[in-house]
Protein backbone atom coordinates (compact mmCIF):
# COMPACT_ATOMS: atom_id res chain seq x y z
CA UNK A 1 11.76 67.06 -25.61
CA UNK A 2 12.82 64.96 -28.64
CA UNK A 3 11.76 61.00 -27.67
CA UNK A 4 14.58 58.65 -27.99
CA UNK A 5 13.69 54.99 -28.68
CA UNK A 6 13.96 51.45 -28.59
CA UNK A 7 12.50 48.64 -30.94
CA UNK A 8 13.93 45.07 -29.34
CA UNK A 9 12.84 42.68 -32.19
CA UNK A 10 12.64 38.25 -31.20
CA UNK A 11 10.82 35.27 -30.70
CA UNK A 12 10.54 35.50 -27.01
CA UNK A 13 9.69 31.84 -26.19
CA UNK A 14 9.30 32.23 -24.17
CA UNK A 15 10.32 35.44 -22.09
CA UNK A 16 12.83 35.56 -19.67
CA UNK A 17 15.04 37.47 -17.08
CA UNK A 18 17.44 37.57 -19.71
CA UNK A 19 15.52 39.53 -21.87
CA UNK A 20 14.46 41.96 -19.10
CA UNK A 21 18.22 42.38 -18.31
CA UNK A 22 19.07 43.12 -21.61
CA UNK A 23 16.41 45.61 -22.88
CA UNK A 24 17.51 47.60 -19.02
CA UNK A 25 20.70 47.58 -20.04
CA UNK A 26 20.18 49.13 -23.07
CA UNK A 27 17.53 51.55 -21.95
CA UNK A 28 20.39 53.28 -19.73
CA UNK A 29 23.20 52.58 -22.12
CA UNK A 30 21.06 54.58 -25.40
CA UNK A 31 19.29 56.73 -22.75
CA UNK A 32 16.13 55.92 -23.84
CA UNK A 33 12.52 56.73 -22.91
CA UNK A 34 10.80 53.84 -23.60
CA UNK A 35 11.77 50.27 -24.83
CA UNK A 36 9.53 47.97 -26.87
CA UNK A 37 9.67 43.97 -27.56
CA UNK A 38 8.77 43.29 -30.96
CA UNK A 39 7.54 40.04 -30.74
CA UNK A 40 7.66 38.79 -34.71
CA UNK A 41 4.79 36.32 -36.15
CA UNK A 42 7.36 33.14 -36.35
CA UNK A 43 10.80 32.53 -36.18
CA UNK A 44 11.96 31.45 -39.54
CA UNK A 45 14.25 28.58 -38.52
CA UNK A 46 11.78 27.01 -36.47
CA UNK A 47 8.58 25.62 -37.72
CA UNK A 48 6.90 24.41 -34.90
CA UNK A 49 6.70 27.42 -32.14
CA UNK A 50 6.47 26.83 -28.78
CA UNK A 51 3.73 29.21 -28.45
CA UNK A 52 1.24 31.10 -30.04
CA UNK A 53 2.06 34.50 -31.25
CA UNK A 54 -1.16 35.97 -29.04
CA UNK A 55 0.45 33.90 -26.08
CA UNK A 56 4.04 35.02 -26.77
CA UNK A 57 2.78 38.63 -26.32
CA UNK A 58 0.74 38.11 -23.12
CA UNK A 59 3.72 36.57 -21.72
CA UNK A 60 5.69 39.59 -22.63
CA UNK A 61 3.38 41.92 -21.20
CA UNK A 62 3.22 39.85 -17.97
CA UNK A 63 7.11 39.94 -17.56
CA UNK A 64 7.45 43.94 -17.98
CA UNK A 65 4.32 44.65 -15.84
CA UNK A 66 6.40 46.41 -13.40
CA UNK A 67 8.60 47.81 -16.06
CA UNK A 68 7.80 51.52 -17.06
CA UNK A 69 10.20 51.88 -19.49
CA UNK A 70 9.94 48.29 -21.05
CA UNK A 71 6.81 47.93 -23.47
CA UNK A 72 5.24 45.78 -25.45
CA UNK A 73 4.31 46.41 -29.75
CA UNK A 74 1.98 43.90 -31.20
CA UNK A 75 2.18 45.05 -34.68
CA UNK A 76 3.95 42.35 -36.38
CA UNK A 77 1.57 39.33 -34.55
CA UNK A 78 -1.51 42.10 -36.15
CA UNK A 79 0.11 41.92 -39.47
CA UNK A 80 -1.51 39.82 -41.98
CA UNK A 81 1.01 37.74 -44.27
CA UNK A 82 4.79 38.20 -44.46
CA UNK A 83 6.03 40.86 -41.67
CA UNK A 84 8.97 42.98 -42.36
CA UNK A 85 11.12 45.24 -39.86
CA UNK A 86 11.21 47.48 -42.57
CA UNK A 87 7.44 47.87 -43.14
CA UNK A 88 6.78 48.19 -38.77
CA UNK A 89 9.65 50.60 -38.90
CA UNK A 90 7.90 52.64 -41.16
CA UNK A 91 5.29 52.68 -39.64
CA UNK A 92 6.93 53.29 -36.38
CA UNK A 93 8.25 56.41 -38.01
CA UNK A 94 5.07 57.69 -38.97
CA UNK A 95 3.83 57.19 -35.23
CA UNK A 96 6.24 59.31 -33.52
CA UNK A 97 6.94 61.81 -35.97
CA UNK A 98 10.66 63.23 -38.06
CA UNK A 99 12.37 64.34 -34.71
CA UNK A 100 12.34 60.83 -32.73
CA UNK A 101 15.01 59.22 -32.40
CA UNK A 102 14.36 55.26 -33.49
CA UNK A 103 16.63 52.74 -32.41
CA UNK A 104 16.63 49.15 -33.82
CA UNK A 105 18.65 46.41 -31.86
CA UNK A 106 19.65 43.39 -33.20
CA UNK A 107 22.40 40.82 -32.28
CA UNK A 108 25.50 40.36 -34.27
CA UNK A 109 24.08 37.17 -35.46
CA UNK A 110 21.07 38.94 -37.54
CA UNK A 111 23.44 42.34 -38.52
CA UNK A 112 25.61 39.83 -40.16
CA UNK A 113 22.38 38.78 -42.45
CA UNK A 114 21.23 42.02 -42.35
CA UNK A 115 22.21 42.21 -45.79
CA UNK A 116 19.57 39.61 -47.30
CA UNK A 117 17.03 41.39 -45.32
CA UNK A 118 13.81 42.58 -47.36
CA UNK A 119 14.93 46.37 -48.09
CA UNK A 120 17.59 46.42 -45.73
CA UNK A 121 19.37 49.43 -46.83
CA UNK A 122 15.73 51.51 -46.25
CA UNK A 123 16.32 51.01 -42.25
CA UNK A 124 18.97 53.30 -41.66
CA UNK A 125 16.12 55.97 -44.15
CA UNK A 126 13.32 55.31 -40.67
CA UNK A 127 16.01 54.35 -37.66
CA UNK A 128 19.81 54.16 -36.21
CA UNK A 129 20.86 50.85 -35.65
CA UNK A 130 22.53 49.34 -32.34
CA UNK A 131 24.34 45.66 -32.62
CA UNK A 132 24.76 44.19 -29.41
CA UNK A 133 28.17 41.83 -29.83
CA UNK A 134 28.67 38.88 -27.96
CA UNK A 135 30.68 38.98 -24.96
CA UNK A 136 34.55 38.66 -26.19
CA UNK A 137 33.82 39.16 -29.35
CA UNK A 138 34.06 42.09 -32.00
CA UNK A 139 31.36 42.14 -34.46
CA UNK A 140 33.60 43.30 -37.15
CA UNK A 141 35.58 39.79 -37.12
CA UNK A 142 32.21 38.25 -37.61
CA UNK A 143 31.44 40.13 -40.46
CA UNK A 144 31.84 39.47 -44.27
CA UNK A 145 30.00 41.33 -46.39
CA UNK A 146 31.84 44.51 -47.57
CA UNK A 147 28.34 46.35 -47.23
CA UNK A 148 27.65 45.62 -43.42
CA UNK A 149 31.39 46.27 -43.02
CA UNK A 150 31.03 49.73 -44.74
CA UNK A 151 28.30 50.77 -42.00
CA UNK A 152 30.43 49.22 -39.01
CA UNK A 153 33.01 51.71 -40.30
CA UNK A 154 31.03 54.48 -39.74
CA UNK A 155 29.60 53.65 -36.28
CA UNK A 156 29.61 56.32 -33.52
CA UNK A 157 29.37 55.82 -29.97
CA UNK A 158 26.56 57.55 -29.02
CA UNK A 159 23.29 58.23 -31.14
CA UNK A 160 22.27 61.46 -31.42
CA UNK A 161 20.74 61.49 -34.60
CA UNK A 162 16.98 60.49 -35.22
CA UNK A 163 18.25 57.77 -38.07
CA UNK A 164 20.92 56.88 -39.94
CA UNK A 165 23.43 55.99 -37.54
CA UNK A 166 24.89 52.83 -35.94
CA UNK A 167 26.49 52.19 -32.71
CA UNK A 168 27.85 49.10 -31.03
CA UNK A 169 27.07 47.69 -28.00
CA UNK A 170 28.74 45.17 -25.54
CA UNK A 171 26.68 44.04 -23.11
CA UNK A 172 26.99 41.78 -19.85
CA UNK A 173 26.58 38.34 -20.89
CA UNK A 174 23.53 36.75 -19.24
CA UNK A 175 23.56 32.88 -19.60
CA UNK A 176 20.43 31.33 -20.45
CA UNK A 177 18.65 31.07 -23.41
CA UNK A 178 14.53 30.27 -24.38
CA UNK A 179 15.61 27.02 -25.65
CA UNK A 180 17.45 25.70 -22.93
CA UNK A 181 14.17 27.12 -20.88
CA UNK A 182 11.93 25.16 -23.10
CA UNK A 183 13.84 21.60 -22.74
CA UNK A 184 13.64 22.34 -19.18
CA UNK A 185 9.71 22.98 -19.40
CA UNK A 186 9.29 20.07 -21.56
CA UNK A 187 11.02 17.50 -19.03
CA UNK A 188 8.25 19.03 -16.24
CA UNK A 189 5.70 16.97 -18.41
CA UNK A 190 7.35 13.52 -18.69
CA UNK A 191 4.60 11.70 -16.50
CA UNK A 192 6.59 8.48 -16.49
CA UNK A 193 10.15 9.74 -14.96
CA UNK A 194 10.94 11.51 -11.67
CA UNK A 195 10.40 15.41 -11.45
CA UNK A 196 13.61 17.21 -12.23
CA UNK A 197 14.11 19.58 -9.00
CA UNK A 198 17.18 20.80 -11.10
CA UNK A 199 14.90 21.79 -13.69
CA UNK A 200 12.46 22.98 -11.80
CA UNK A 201 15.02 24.99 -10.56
CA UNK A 202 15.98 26.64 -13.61
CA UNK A 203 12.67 27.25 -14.97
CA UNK A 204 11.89 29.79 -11.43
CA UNK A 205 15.33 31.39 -11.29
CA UNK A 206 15.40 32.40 -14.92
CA UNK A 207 11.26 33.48 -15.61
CA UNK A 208 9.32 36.07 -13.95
CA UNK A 209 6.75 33.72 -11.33
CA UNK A 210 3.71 35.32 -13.28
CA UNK A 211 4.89 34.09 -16.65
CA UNK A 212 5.68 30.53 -15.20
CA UNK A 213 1.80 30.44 -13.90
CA UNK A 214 0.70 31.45 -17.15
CA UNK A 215 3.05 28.78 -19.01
CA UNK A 216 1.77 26.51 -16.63
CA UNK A 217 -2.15 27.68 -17.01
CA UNK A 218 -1.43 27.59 -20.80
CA UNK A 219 0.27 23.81 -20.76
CA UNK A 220 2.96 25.60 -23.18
CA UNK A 221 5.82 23.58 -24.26
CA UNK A 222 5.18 20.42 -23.62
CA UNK A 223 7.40 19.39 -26.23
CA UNK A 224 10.54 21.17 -27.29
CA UNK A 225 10.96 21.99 -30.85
């Protein structure tokens, strides 16, 4: 039977339930076999990381412990120098053979860049391409460049294919994000104010207990950047 699946590219720091929820959502809405975060080497509009890229993975592979269908690919933290999708999609392809079908999913945020990507128009060549929009929103009002809007034409609703197409996705809004997790780790630190029980709060509802120990083992995010 013909493999179907997912590459969930991010920072991931750190992890959280939000993540989880997402990359389930998507493994039953693209029927897919298997789902892998992509943790990348360093997100480009932040220079000071909240974690290691070594530590971003084992907290990955803590939160989808339980997960069968939710994985975890190292490649681009393995990758000496400048990672591109392009080059771990290729070599993605070359893993799991012609007949697979490869899914990248990005946000609507990146697929409206996707155009200054390095060799962007090669991904469609190795995988199909699903654009989760934001909740209310249609990517297509988002987008400018008559390229992107091209391929938006063209999207399907389901992916049968093993690249080349693109299908959009709306999924249910879950409302948290890493850095609203990190402030709230950060303030756990301040040794000269009260503990936050609000924040404390947060920090358990919203990441799996085994990641907090580790984050808390680690002495991760001290600061918020």
């Amino acid at each position: 039977m013909t493999q179907r699946i997912g590459i969930f590219g991010g920072t991931f720091d750190p992890v959280h339930y939000g993540h989880i929820a997402s990359a389930k959502m998507l493994v039953a809405k693209l029927s897919l076999d298997v789902l892998y975060f992509m943790p990348c080497q360093q997100h480009p509009f932040r220079k000071h990381p909240g974690a290691s890229p070594s530590q971003r993975a084992d907290m990955l592979t803590l939160a989808v412990a339980d997960e069968a269908q939710l994985q975890v690919d190292e490649r681009e933290l393995r990758r000496d120098g400048i990672s591109y999708t392009v080059d771990s999609l290729q070599d993605i392809r070359s893993e799991f053979g012609e007949d697979a079908v490869i899914i990248f999913i990005l946000g609507t945020d990146a697929f409206a860049s996707l155009h200054q990507w390095e060799r962007w128009q090669s991904l469609l060549l190795l995988s199909n391409v699903a654009v989760i929009e934001r909740a209310g929103q249609q990517t297509a009002a988002q987008i400018t460049e008559s390229a992107l809007k091209a391929l938006l034409a063209q999207s399907v609703t389901t992916i049968n294919a093993s690249h080349g197409e693109l299908v959009q996705l709306a999924l249910e809004p879950y409302i948290i994000s890493s850095t609203v997790l990190r402030s709230a780790l950060a303030a756990t630190y301040q040794v000269d104010s009260k503990v936050d029980e609000a924040q404390i709060k947060v920090i358990h509802e919203f990441i799996p207990a085994s990641v907090v120990q580790y984050i808390e083992a680690q002495q991760l995010y001290q600061s918020n950047h």
